[in-house]
N, C-alpha and C. Protein backbone atom coordinates (compact mmCIF):
# COMPACT_ATOMS: atom_id res chain seq x y z
N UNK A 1 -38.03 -16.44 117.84
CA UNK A 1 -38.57 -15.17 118.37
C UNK A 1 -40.07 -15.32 118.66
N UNK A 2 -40.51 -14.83 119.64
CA UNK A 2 -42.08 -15.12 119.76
C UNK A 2 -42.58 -13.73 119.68
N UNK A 3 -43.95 -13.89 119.01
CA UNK A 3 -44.44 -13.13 118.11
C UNK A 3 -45.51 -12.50 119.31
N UNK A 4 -45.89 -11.70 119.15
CA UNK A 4 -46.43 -10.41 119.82
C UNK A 4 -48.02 -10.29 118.86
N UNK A 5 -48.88 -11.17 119.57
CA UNK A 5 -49.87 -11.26 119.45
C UNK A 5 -51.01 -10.34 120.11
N UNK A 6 -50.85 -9.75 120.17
CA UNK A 6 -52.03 -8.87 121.15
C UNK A 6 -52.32 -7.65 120.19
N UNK A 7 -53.95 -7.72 120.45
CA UNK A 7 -54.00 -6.47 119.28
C UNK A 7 -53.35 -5.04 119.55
N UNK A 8 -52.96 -4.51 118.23
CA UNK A 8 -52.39 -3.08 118.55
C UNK A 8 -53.11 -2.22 119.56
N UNK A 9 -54.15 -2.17 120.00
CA UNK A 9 -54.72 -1.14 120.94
C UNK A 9 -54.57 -1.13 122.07
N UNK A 10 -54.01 -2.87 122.56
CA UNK A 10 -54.06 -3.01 123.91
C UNK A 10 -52.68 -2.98 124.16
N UNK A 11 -51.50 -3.07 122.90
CA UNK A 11 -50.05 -2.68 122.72
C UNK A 11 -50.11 -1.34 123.76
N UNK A 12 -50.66 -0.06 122.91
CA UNK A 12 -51.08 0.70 123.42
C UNK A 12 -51.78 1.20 124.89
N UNK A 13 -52.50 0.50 125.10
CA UNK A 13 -52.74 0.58 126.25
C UNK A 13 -52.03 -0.03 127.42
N UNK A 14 -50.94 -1.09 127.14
CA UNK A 14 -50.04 -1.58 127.86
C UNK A 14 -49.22 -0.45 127.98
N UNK A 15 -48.35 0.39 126.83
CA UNK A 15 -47.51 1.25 126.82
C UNK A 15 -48.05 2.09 127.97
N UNK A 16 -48.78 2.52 128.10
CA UNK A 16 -49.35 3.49 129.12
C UNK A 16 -49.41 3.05 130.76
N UNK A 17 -49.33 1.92 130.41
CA UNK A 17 -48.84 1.54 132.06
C UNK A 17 -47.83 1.46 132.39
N UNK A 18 -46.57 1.60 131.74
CA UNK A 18 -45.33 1.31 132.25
C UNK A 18 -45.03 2.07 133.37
N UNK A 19 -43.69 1.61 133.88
CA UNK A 19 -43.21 2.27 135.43
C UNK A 19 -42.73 3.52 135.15
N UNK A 20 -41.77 3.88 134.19
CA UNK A 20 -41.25 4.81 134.55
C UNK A 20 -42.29 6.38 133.63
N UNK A 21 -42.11 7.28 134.37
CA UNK A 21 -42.57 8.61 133.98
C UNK A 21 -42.82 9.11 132.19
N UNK A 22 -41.26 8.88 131.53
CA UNK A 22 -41.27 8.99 130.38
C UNK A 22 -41.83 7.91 129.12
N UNK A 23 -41.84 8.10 128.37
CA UNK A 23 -42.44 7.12 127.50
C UNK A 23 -41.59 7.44 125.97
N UNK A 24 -40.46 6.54 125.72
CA UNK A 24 -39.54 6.84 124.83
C UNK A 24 -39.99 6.18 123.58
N UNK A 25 -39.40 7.16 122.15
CA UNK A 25 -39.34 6.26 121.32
C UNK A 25 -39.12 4.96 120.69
N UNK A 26 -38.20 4.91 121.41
CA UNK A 26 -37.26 3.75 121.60
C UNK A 26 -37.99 1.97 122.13
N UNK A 27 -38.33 2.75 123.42
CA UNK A 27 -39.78 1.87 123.85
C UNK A 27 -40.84 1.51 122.89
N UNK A 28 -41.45 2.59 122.23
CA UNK A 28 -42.29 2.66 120.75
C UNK A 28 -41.94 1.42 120.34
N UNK A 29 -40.75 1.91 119.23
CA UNK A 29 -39.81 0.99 118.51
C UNK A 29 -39.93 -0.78 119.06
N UNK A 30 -39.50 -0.92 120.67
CA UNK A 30 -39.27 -2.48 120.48
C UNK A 30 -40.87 -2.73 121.09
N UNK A 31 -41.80 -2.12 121.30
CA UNK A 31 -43.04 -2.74 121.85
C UNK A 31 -43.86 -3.02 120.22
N UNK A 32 -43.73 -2.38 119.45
CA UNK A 32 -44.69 -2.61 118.03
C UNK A 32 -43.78 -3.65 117.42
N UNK A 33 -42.48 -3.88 117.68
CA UNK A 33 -41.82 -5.44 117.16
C UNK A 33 -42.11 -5.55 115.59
N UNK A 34 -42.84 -6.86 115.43
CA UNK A 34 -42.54 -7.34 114.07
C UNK A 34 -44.34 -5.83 112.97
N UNK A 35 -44.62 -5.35 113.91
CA UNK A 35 -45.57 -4.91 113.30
C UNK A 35 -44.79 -3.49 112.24
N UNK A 36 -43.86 -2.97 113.00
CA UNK A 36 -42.70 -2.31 111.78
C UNK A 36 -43.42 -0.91 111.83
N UNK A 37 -43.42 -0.34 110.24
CA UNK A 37 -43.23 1.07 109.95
C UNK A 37 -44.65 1.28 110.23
N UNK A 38 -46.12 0.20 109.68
CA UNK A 38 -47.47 0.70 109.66
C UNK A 38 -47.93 1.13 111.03
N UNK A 39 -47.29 0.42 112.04
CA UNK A 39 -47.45 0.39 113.28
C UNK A 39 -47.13 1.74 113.92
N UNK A 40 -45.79 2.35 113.30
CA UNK A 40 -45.65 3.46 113.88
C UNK A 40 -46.12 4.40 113.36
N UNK A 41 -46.28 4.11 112.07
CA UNK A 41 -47.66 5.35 111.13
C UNK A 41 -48.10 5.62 111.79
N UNK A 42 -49.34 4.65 112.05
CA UNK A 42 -50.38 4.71 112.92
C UNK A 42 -50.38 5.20 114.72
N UNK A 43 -49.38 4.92 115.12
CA UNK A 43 -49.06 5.52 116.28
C UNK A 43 -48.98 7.08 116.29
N UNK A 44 -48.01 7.57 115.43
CA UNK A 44 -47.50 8.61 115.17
C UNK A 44 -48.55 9.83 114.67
N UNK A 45 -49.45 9.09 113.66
CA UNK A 45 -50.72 9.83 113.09
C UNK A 45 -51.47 10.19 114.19
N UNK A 46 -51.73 9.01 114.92
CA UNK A 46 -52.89 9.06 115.85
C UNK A 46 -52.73 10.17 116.64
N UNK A 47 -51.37 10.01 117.64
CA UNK A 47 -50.95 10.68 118.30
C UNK A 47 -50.77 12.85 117.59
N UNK A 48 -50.23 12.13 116.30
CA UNK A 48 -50.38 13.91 116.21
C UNK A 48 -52.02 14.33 115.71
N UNK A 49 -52.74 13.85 115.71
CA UNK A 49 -54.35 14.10 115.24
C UNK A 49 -54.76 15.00 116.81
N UNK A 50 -54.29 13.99 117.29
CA UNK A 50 -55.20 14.45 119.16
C UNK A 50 -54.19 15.65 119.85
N UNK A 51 -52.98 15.68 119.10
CA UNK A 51 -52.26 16.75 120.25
C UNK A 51 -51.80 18.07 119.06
N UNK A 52 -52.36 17.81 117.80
CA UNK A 52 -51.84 19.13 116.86
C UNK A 52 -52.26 20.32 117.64
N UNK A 53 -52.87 20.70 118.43
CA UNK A 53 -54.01 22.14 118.92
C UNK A 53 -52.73 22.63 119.41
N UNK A 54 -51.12 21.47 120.15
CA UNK A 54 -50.79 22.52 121.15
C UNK A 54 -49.48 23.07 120.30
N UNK A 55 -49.06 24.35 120.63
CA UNK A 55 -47.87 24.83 119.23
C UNK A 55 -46.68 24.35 119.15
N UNK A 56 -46.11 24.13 117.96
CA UNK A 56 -44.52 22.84 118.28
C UNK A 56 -44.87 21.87 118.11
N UNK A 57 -46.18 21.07 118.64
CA UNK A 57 -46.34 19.60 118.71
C UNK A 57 -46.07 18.61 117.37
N UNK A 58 -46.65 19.29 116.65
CA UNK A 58 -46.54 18.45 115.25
C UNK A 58 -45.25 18.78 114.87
N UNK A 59 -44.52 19.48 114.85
CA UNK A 59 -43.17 19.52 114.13
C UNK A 59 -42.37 18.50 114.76
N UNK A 60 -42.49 18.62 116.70
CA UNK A 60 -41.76 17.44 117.04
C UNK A 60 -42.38 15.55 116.72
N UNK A 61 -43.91 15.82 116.67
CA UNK A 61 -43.83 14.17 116.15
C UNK A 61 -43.85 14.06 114.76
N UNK A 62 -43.68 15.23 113.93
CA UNK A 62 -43.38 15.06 112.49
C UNK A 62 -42.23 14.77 111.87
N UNK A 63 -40.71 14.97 112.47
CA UNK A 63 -39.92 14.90 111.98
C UNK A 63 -39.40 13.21 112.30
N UNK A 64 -39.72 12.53 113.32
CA UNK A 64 -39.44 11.01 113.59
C UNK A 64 -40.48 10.29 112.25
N UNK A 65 -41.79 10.95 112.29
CA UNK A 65 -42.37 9.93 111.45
C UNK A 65 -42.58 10.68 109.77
N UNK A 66 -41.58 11.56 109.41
CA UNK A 66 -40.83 12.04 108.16
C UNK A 66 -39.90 11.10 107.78
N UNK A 67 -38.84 10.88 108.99
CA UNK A 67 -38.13 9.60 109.14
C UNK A 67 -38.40 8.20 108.37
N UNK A 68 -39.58 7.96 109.05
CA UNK A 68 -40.57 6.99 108.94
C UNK A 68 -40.52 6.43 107.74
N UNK A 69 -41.80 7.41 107.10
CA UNK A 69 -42.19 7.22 105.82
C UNK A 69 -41.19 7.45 104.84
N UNK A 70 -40.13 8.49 104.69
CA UNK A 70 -39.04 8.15 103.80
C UNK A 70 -38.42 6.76 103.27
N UNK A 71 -38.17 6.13 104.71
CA UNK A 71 -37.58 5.03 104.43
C UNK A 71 -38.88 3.87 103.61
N UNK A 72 -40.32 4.26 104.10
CA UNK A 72 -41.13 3.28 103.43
C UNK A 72 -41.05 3.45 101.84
N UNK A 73 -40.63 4.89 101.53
CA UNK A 73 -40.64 5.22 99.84
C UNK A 73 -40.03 4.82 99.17
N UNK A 74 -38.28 4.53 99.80
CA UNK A 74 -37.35 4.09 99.37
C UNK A 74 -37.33 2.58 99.47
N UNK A 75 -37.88 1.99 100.41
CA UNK A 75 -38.27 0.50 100.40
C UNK A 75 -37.08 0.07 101.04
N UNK A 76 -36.25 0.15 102.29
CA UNK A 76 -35.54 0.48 103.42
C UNK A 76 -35.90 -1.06 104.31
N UNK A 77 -35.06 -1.65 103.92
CA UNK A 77 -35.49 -3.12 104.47
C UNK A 77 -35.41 -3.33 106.05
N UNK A 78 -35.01 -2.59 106.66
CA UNK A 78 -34.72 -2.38 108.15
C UNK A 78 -34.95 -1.06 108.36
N UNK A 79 -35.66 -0.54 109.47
CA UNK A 79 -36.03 0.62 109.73
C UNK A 79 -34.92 0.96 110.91
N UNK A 80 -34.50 2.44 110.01
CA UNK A 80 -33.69 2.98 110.91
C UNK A 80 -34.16 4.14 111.55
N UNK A 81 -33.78 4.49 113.00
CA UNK A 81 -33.67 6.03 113.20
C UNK A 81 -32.41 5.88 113.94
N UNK A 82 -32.32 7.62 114.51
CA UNK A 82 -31.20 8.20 114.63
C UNK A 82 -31.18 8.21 116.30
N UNK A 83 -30.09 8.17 116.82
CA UNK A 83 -30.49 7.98 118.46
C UNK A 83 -31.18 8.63 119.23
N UNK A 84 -30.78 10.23 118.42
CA UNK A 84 -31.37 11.27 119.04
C UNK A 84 -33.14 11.48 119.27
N UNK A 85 -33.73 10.67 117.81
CA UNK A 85 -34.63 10.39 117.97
C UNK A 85 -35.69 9.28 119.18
N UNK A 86 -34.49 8.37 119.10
CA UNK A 86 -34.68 7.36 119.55
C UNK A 86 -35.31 7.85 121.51
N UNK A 87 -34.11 8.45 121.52
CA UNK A 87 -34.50 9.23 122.87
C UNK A 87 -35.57 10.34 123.14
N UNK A 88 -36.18 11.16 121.98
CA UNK A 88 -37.39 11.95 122.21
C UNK A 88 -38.61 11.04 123.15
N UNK A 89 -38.95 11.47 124.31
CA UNK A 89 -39.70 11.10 125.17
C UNK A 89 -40.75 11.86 125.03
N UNK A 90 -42.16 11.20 125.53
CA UNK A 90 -43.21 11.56 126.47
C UNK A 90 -43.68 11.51 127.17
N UNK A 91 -44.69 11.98 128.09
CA UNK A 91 -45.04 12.12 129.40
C UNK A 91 -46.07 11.16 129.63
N UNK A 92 -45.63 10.07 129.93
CA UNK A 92 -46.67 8.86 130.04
C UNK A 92 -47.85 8.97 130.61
N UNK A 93 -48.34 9.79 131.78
CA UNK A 93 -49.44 10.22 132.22
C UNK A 93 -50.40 10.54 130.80
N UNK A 94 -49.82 11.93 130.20
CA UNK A 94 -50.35 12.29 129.19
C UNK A 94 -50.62 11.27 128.33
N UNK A 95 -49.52 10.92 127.92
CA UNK A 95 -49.85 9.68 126.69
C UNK A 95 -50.94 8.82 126.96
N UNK A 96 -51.32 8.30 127.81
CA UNK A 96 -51.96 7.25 128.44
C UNK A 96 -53.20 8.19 128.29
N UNK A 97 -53.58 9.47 128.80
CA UNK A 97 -54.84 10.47 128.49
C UNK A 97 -55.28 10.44 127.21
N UNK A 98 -54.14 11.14 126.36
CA UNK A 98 -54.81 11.09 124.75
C UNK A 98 -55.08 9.73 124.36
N UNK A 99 -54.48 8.59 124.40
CA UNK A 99 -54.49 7.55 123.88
C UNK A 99 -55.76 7.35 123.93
N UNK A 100 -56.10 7.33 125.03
CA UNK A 100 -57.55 6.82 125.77
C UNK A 100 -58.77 7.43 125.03
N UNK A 101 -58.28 8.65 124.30
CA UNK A 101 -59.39 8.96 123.80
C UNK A 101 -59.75 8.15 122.16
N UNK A 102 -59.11 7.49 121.49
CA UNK A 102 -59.29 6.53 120.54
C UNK A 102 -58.86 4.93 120.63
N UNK A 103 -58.61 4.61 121.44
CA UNK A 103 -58.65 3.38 121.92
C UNK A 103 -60.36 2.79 121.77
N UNK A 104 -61.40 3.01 122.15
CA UNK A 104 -62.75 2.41 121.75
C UNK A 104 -62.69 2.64 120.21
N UNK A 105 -62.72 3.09 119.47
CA UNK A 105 -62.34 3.21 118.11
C UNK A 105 -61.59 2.56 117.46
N UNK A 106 -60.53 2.42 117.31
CA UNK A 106 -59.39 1.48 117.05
C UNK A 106 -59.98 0.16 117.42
N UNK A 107 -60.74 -0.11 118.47
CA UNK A 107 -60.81 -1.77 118.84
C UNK A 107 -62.35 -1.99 117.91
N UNK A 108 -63.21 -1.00 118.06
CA UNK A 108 -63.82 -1.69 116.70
C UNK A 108 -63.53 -1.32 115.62
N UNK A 109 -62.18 -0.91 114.78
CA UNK A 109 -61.97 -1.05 113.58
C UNK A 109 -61.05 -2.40 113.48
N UNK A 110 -60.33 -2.51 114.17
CA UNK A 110 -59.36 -3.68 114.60
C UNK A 110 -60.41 -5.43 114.28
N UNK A 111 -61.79 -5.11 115.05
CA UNK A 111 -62.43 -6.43 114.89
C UNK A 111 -62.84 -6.30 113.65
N UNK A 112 -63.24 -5.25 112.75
CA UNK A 112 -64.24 -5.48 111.31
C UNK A 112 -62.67 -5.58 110.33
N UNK A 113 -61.70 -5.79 110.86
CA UNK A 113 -60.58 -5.36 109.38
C UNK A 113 -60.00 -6.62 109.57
N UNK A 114 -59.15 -7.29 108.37
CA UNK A 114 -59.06 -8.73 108.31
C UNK A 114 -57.68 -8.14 106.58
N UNK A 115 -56.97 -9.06 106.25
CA UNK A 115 -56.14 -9.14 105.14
C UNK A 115 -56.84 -9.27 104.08
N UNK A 116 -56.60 -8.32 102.94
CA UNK A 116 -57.78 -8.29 102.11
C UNK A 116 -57.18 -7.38 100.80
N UNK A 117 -57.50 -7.10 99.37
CA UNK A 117 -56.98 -6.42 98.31
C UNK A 117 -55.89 -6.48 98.51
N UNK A 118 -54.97 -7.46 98.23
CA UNK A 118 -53.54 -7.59 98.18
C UNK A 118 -52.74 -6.54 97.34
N UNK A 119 -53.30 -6.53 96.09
CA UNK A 119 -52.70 -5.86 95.41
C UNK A 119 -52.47 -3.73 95.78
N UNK A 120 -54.00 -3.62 97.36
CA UNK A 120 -52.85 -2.56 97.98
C UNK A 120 -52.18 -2.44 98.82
N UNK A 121 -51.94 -3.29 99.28
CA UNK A 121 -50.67 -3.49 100.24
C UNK A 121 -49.21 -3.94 99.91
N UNK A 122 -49.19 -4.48 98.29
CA UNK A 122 -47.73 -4.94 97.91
C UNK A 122 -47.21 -3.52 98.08
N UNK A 123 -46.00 -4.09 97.18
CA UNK A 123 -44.26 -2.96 97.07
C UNK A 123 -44.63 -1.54 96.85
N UNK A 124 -45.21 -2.03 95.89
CA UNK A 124 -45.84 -0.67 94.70
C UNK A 124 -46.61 0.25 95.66
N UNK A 125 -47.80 -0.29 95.88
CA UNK A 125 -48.86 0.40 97.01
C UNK A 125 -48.19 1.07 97.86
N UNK A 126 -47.01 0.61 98.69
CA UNK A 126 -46.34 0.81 99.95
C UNK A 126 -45.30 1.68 99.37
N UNK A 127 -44.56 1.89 98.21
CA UNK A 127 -43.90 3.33 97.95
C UNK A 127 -44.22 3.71 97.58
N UNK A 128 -46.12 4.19 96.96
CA UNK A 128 -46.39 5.07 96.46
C UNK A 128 -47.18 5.92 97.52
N UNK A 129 -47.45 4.66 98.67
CA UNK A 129 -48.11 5.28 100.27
C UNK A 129 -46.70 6.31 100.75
N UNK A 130 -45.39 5.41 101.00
CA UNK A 130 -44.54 6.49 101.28
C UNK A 130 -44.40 8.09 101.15
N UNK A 131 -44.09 7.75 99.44
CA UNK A 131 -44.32 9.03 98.86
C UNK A 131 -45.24 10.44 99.61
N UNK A 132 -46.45 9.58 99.18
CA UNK A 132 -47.72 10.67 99.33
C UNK A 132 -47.52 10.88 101.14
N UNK A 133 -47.07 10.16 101.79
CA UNK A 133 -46.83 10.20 103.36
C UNK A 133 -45.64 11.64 103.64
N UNK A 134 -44.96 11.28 102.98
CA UNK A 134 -43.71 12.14 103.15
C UNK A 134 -44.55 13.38 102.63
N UNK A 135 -45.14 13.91 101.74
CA UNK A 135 -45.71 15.22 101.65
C UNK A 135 -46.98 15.13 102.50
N UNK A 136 -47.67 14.30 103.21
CA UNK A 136 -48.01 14.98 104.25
C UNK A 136 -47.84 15.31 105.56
N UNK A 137 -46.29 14.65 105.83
CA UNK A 137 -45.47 15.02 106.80
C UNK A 137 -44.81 16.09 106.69
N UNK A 138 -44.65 16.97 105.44
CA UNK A 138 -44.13 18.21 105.28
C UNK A 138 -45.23 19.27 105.53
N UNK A 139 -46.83 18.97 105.34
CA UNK A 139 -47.61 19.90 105.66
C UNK A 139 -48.08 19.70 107.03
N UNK A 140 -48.28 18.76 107.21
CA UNK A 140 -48.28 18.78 108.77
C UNK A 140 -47.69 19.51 110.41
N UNK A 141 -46.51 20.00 109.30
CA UNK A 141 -45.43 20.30 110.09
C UNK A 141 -45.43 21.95 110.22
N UNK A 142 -46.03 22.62 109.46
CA UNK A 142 -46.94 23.34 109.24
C UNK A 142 -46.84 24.34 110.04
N UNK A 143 -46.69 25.42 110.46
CA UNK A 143 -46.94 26.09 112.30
C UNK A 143 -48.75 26.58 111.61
N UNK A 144 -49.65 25.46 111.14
CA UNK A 144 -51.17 26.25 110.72
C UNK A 144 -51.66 25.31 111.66
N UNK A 145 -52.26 25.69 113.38
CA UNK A 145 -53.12 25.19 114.07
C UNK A 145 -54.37 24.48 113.34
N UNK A 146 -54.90 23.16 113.52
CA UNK A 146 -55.80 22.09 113.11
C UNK A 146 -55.55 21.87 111.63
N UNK A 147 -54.39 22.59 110.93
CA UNK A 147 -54.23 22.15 109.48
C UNK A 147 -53.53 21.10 109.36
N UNK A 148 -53.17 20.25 110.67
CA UNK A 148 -52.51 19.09 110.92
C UNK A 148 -53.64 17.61 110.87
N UNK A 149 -54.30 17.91 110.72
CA UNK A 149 -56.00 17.05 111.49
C UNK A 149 -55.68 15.71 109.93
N UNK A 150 -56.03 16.41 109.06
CA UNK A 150 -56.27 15.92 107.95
C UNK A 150 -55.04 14.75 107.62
N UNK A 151 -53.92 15.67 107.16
CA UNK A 151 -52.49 14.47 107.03
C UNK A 151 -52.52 13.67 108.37
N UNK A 152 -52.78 13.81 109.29
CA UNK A 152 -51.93 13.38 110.54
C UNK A 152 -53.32 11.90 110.31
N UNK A 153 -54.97 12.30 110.24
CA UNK A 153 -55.86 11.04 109.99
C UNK A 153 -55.13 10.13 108.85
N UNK A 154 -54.57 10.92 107.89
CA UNK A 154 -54.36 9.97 106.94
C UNK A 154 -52.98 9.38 107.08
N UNK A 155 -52.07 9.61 107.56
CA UNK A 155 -51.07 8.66 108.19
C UNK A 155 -51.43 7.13 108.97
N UNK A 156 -52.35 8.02 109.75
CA UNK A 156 -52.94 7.07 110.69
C UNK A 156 -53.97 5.74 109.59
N UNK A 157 -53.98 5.97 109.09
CA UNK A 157 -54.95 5.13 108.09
C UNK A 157 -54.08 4.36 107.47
N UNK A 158 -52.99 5.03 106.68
CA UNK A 158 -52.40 3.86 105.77
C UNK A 158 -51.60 3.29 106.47
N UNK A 159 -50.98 4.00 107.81
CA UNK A 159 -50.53 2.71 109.08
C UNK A 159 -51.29 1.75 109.23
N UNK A 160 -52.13 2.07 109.47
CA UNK A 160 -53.60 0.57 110.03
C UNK A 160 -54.00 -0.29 108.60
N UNK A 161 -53.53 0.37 107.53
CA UNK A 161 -53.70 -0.89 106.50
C UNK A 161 -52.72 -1.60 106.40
N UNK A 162 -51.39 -1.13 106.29
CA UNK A 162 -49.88 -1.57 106.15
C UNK A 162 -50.07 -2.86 107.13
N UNK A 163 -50.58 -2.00 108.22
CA UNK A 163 -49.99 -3.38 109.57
C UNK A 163 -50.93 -4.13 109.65
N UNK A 164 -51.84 -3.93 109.20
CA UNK A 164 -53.23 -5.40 109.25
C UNK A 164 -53.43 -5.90 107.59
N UNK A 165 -52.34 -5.60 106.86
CA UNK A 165 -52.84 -5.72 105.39
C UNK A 165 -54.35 -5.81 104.73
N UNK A 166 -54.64 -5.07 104.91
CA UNK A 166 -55.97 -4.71 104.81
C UNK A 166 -56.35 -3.36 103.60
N UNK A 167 -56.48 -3.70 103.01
CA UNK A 167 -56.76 -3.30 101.19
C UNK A 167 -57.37 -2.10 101.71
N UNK A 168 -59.20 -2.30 102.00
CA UNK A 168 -59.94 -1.32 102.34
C UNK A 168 -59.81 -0.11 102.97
N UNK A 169 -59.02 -0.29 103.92
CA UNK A 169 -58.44 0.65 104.63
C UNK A 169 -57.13 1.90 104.04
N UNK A 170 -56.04 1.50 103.25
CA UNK A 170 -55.69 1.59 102.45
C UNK A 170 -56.61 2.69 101.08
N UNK A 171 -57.57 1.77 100.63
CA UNK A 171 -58.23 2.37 99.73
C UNK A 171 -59.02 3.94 100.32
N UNK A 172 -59.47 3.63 101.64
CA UNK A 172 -60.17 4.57 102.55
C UNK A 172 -59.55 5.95 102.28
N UNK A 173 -58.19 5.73 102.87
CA UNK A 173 -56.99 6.35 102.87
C UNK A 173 -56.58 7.26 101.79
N UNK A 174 -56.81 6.14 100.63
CA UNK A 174 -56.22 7.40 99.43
C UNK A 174 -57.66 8.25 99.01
N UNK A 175 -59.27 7.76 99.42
CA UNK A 175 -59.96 8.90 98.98
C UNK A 175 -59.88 9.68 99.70
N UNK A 176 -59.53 9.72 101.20
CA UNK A 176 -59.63 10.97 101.89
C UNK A 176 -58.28 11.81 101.50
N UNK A 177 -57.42 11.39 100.91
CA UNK A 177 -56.46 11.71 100.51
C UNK A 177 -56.72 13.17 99.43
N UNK A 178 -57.24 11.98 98.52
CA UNK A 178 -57.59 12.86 96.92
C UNK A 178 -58.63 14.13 97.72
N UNK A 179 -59.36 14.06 98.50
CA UNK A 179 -60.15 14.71 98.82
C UNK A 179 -59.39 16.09 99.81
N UNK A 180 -58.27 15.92 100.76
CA UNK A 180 -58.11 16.63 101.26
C UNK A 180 -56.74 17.62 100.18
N UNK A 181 -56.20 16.74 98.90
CA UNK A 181 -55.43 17.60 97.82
C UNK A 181 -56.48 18.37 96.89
N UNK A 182 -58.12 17.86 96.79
CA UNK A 182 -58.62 19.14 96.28
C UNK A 182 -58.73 20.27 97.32
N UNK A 183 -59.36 19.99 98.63
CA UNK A 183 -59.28 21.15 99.24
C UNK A 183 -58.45 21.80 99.24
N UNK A 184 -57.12 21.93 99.54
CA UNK A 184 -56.18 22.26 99.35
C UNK A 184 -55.68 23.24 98.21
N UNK A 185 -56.01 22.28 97.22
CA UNK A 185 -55.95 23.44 95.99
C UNK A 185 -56.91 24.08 95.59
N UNK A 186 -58.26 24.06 95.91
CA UNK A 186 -59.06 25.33 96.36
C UNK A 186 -58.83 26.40 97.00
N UNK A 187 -58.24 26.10 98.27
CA UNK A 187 -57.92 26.96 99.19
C UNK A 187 -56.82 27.69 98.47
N UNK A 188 -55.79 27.18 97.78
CA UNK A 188 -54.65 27.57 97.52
C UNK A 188 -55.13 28.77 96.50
N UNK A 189 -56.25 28.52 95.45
CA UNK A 189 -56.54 28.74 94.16
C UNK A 189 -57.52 30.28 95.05
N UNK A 190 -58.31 30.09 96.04
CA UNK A 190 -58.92 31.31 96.30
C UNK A 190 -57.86 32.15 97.00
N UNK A 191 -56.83 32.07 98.06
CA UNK A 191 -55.82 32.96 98.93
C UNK A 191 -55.25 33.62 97.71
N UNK A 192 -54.68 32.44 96.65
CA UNK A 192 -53.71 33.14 95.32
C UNK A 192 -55.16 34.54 94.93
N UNK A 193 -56.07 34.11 94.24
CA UNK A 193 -56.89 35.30 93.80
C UNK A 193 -57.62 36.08 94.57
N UNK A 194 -57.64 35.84 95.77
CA UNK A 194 -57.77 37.26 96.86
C UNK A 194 -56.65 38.08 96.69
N UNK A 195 -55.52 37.67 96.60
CA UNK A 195 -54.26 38.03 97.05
C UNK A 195 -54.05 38.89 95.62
N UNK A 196 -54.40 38.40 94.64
CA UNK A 196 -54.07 39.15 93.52
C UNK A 196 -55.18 40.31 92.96
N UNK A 197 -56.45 40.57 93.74
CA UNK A 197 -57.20 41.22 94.11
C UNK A 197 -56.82 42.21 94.48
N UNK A 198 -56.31 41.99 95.95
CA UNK A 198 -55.88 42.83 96.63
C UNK A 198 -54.65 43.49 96.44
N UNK A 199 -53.81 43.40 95.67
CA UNK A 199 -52.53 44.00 95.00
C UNK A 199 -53.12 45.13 93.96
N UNK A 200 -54.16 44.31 93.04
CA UNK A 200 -54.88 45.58 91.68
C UNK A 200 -55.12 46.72 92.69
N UNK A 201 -55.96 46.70 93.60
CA UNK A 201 -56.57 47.07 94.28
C UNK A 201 -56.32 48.79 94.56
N UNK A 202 -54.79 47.70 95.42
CA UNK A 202 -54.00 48.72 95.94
C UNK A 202 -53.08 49.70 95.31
N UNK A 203 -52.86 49.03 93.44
CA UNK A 203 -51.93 49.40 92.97
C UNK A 203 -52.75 50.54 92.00
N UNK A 204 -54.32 50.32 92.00
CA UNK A 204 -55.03 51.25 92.31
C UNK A 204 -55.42 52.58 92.54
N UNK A 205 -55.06 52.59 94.20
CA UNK A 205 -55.16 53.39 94.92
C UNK A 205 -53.87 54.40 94.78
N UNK A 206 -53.07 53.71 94.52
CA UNK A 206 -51.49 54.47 93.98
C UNK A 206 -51.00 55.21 92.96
């Protein structure tokens, strides 16, 4: 089998030239080859980071790369999807637009990142990345406009460590991680005691 040497960005930017109109999963699937699940993390992240604003969007690229990461948790020696998936298309014009807007990015993270902290990229690392992937593919999915930004970067991150084995990146990954589960439970911790505010309040007034 010959191996598919070209860096992921210009993968990418090849995808965007193809002939025909649509741009299938499926296509996805055999153009990232031996690069596997990190590859489509990272595709999948990227892609829902730049298009969460429009409504629906993230639920439809959330549930292929829910898919995804399940199987990375379970440690799924062949990556499967379902045909139906397989066939979800996009509009290659478009694709080729958003792409374009992190493509200079990606190519200088691509030159400074190299195989590195082994120990986060083994088994362990990679179903405990699953895991934490799969719950942020459930918030992502979200109908909360830009509350997608956060999980969808950090998909995109522990894709780009997975597929370049690259520790740092990885490590990157889980502080923005820890960082976006305190916000979170801030946020959660002030709505709960507004909310219970506003019940005395009212019960109050009654």
């Amino acid at each position: 089998m010959t191996i598919d040497t070209r860096p992921f960005s210009q993968v990418l930017e090849d995808l965007g030239q193809g002939d025909s109109s649509k741009l299938t999963l499926d296509e996805l699937v055999r153009a990232f080859g031996e690069r596997g699940i990190g590859a489509l993390m990272l595709f999948l992240g990227l892609l829902s980071a730049v298009v969460g604003a429009i409504p629906g969007s993230t639920t439809i690229i959330g549930i292929p790369m829910l898919l995804i990461v399940v199987q990375l948790a379970i440690r799924r020696d062949e990556l499967w999807l379902p045909r139906w998936a397989l066939k979800e298309s996009l509009d290659r014009q478009s694709f080729r637009q958003r792409i374009g807007k992190v493509l200079k990015p990606l190519r200088y993270v691509e030159r400074i990142s190299r195989p590195r902290l082994p120990f986060l990229t083994g088994e362990v690392s990679e179903t405990l990345i699953g895991v934490v992937s799969t719950v942020l593919c459930l918030l992502l999915m979200l109908p909360l406009i830009f509350f997608n930004l956060f999980p969808s970067i950090i998909i995109a991150i522990f894709g780009f460590g997975l597929m370049q084995r690259d520790g740092v990146a990885i490590l990157i990954g889980w502080l923005i991680a820890a960082g976006f589960s305190v916000f979170v439970w801030l946020a959660w911790e002030g709505v709960s005691t507004a909310a219970m505010v506003s019940w005395e309040w009212l019960n109050g007034l009654f």
